[in-house]
C-alpha atoms as a PDB file:
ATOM      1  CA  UNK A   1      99.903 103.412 112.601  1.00  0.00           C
ATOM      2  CA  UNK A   2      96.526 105.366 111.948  1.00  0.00           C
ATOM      3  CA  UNK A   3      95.046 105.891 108.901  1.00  0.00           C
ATOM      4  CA  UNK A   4      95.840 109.555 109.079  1.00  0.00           C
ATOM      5  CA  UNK A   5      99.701 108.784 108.887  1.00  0.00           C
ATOM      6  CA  UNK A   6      99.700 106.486 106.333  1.00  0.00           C
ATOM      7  CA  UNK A   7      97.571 109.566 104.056  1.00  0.00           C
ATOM      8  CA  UNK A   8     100.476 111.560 105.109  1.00  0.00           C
ATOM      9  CA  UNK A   9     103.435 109.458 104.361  1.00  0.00           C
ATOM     10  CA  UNK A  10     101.996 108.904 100.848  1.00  0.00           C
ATOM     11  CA  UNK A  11     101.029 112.840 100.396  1.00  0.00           C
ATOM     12  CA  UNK A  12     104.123 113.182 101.267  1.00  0.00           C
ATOM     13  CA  UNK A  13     105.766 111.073  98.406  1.00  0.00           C
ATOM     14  CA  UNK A  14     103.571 112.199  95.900  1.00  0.00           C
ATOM     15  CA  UNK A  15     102.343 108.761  95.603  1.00  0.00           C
ATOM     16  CA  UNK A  16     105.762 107.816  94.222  1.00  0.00           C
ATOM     17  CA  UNK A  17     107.851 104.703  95.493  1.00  0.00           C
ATOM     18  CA  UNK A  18     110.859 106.917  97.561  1.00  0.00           C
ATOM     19  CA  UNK A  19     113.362 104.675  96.315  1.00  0.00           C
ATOM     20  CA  UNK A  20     112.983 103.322  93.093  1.00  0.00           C
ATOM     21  CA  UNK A  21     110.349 106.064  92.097  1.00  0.00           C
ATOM     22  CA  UNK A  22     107.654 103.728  91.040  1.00  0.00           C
ATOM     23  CA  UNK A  23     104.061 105.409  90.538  1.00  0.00           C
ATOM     24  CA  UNK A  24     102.092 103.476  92.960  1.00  0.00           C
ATOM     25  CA  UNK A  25      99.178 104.397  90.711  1.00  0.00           C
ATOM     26  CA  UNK A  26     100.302 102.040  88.020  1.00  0.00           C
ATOM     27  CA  UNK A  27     101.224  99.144  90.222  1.00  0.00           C
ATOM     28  CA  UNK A  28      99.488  95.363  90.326  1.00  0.00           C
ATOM     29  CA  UNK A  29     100.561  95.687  94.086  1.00  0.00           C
ATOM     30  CA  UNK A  30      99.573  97.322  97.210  1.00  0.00           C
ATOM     31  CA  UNK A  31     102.404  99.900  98.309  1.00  0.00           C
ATOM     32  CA  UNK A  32     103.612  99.836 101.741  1.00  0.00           C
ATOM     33  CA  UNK A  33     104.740 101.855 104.884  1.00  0.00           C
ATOM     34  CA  UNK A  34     108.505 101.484 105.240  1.00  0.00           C
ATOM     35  CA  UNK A  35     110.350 102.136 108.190  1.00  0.00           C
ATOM     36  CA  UNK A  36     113.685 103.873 107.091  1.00  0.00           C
ATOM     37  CA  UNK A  37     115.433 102.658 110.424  1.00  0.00           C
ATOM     38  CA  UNK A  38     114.112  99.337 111.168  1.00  0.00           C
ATOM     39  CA  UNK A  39     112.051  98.554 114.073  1.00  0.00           C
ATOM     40  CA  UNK A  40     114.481  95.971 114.983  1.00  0.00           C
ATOM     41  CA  UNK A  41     117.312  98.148 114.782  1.00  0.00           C
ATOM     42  CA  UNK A  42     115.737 100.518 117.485  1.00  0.00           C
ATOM     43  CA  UNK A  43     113.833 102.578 114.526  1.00  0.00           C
ATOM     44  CA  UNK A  44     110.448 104.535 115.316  1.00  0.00           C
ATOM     45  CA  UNK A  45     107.154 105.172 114.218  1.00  0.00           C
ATOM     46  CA  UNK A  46     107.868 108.588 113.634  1.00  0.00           C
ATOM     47  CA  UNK A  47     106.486 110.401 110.759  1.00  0.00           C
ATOM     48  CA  UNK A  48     110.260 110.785 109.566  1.00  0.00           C
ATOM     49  CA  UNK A  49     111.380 107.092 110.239  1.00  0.00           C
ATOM     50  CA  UNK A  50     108.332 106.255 107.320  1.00  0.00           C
ATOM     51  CA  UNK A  51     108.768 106.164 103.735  1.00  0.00           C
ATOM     52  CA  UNK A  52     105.865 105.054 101.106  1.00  0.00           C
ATOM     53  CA  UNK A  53     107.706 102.295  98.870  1.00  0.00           C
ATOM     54  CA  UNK A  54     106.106 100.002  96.361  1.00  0.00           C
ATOM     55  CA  UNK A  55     106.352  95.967  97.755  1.00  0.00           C
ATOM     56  CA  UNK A  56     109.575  94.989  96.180  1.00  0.00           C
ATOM     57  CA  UNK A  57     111.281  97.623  97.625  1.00  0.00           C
ATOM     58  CA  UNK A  58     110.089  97.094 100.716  1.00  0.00           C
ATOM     59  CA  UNK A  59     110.267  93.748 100.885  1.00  0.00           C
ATOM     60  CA  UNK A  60     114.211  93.824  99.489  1.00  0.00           C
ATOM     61  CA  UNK A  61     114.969  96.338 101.830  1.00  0.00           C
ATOM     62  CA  UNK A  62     113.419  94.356 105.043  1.00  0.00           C
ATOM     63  CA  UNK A  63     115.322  95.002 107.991  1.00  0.00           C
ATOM     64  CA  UNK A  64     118.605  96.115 106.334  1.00  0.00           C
ATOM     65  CA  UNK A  65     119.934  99.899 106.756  1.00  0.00           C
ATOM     66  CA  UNK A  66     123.418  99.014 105.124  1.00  0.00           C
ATOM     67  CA  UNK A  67     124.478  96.818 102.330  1.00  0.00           C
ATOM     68  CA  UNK A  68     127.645  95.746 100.448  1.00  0.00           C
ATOM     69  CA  UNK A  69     128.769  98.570  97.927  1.00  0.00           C
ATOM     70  CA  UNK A  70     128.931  96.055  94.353  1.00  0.00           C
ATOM     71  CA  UNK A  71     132.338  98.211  93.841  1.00  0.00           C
ATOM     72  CA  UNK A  72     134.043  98.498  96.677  1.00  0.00           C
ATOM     73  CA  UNK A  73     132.577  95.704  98.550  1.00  0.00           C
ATOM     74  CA  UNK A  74     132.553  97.952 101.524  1.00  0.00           C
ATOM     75  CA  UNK A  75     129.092  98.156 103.566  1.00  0.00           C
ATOM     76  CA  UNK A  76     127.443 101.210 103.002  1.00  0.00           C
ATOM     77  CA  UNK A  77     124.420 103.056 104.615  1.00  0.00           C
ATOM     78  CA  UNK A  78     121.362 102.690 102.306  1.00  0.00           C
ATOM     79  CA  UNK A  79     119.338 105.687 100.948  1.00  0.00           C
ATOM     80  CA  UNK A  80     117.349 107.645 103.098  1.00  0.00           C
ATOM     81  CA  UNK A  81     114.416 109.494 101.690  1.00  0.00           C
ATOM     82  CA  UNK A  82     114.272 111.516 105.350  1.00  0.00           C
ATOM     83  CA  UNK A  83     117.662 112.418 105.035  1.00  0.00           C
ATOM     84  CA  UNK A  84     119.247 112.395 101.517  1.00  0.00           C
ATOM     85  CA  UNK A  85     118.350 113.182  98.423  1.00  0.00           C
ATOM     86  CA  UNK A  86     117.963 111.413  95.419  1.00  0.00           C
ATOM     87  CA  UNK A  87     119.864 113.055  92.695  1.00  0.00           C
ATOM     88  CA  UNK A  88     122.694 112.955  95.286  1.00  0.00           C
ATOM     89  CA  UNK A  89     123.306 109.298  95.253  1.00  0.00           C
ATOM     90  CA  UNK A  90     121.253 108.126  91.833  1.00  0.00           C
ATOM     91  CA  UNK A  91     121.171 109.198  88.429  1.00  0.00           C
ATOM     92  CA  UNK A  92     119.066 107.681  85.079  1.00  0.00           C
ATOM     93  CA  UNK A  93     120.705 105.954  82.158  1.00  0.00           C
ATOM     94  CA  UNK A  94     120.596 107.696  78.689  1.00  0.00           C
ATOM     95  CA  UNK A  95     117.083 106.754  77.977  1.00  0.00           C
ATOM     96  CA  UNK A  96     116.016 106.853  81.762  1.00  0.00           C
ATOM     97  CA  UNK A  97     114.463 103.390  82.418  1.00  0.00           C
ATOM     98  CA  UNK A  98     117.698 102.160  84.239  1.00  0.00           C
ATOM     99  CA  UNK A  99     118.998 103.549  87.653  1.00  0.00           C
ATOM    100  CA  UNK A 100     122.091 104.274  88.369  1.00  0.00           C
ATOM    101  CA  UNK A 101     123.761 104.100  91.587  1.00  0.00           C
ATOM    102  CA  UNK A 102     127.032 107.228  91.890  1.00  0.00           C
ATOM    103  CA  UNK A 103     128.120 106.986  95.388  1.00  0.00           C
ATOM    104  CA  UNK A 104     128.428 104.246  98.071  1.00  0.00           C
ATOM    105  CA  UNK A 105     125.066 104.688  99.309  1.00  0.00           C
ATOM    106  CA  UNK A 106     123.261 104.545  95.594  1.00  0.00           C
ATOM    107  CA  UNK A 107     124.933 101.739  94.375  1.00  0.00           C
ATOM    108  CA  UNK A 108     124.458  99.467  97.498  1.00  0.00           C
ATOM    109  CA  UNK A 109     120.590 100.613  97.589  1.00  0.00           C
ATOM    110  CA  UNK A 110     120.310  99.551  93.731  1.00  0.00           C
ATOM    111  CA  UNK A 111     121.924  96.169  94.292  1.00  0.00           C
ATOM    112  CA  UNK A 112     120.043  95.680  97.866  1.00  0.00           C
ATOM    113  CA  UNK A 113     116.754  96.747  96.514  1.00  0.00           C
ATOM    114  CA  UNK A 114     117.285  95.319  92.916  1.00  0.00           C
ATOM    115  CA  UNK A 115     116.016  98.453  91.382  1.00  0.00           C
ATOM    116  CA  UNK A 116     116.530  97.443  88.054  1.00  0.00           C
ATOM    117  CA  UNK A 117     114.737  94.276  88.074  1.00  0.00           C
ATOM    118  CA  UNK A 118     113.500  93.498  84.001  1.00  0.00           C
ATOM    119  CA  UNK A 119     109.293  94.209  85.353  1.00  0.00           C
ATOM    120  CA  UNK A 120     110.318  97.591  86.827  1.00  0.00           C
ATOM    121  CA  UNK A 121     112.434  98.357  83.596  1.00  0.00           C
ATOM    122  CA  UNK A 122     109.609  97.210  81.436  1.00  0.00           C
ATOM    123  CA  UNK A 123     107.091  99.323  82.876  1.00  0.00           C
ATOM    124  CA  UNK A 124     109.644 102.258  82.954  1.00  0.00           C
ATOM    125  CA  UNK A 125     110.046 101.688  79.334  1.00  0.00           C
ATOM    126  CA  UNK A 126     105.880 101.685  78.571  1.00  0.00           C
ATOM    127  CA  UNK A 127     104.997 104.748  81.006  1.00  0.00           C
ATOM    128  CA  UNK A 128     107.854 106.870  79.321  1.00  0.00           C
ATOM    129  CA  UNK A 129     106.322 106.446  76.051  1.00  0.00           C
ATOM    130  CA  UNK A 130     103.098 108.234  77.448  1.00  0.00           C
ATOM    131  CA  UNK A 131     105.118 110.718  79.031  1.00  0.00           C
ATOM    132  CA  UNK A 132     104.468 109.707  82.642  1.00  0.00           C
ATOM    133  CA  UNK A 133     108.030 108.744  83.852  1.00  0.00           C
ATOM    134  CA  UNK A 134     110.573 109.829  84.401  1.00  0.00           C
ATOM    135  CA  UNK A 135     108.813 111.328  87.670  1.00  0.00           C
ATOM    136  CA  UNK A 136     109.820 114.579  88.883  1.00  0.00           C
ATOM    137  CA  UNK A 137     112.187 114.249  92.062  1.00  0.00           C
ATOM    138  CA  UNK A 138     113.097 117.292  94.714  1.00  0.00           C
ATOM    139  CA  UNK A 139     116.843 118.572  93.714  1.00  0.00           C
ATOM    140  CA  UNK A 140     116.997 120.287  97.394  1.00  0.00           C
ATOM    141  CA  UNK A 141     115.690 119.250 100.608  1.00  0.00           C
ATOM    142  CA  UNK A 142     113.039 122.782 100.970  1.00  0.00           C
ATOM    143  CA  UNK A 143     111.226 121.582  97.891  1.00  0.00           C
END
């Protein structure tokens, strides 16, 4: 992947983790370069097979595309940043540190990625009280 993409995949994002939102600017890690359909499941290296996701994501994620709804127990496609869009499948708690998974697909992508592990609500909780999160995220695919 050159340099070039990699700029792109995280302009794209707006330097945001594409599926638990993380700021990579406030991160002790190094994000990453996901690919939405795994490599070993036939994915590409296609600009639109790439997401920018923060390490535990990514590393939760590995070379899954479904994952056990925790309600129905039924496997369910994970979230797609390419393809779906957030608000569809995800919504925050009342004071907005905790996500919350409304369909199939958002509730096995919370479980799978463990979006609500304590460090990511901790830091949640800190960067809304200096007005930095919750980040904006695109209500329609054209913005």
């Amino acid at each position: 992947m050159t340099p070039e993409t990699r700029k792109s995949v995280k302009e794209r994002a707006n330097y945001l983790c594409e599926y638990c939102l993380a700021l990579s600017k406030f991160s002790f890690h190094p994000f990453s370069i996901d690919h939405i359909i795994p490599l070993s499941q036939n994915g590409t290296d296609d600009f639109e097979n790439l997401a920018f996701s923060c390490q535990h994501c990514n590393n939760c994620k590995y070379n899954r595309s479904n994952y056990a709804d925790p309600l129905t127990r039924k496997m369910a496609t994970l979230y797609n940043p390419r393809s779906d869009i957030w608000l569809n499948h995800f919504v925050w708690n009342e004071d907005e540190t905790i996500i919350i998974g409304i369909t199939p697909t958002g509730r096995a992508t919370v479980a799978c990625l463990k979006m609500n592990r304590q460090e990511a609500v901790n830091l949640r909780e800190a960067l809304r009280e200096f007005g930095v999160h919750p980040p904006g995220v695109k209500k329609s695919r054209d913005e």
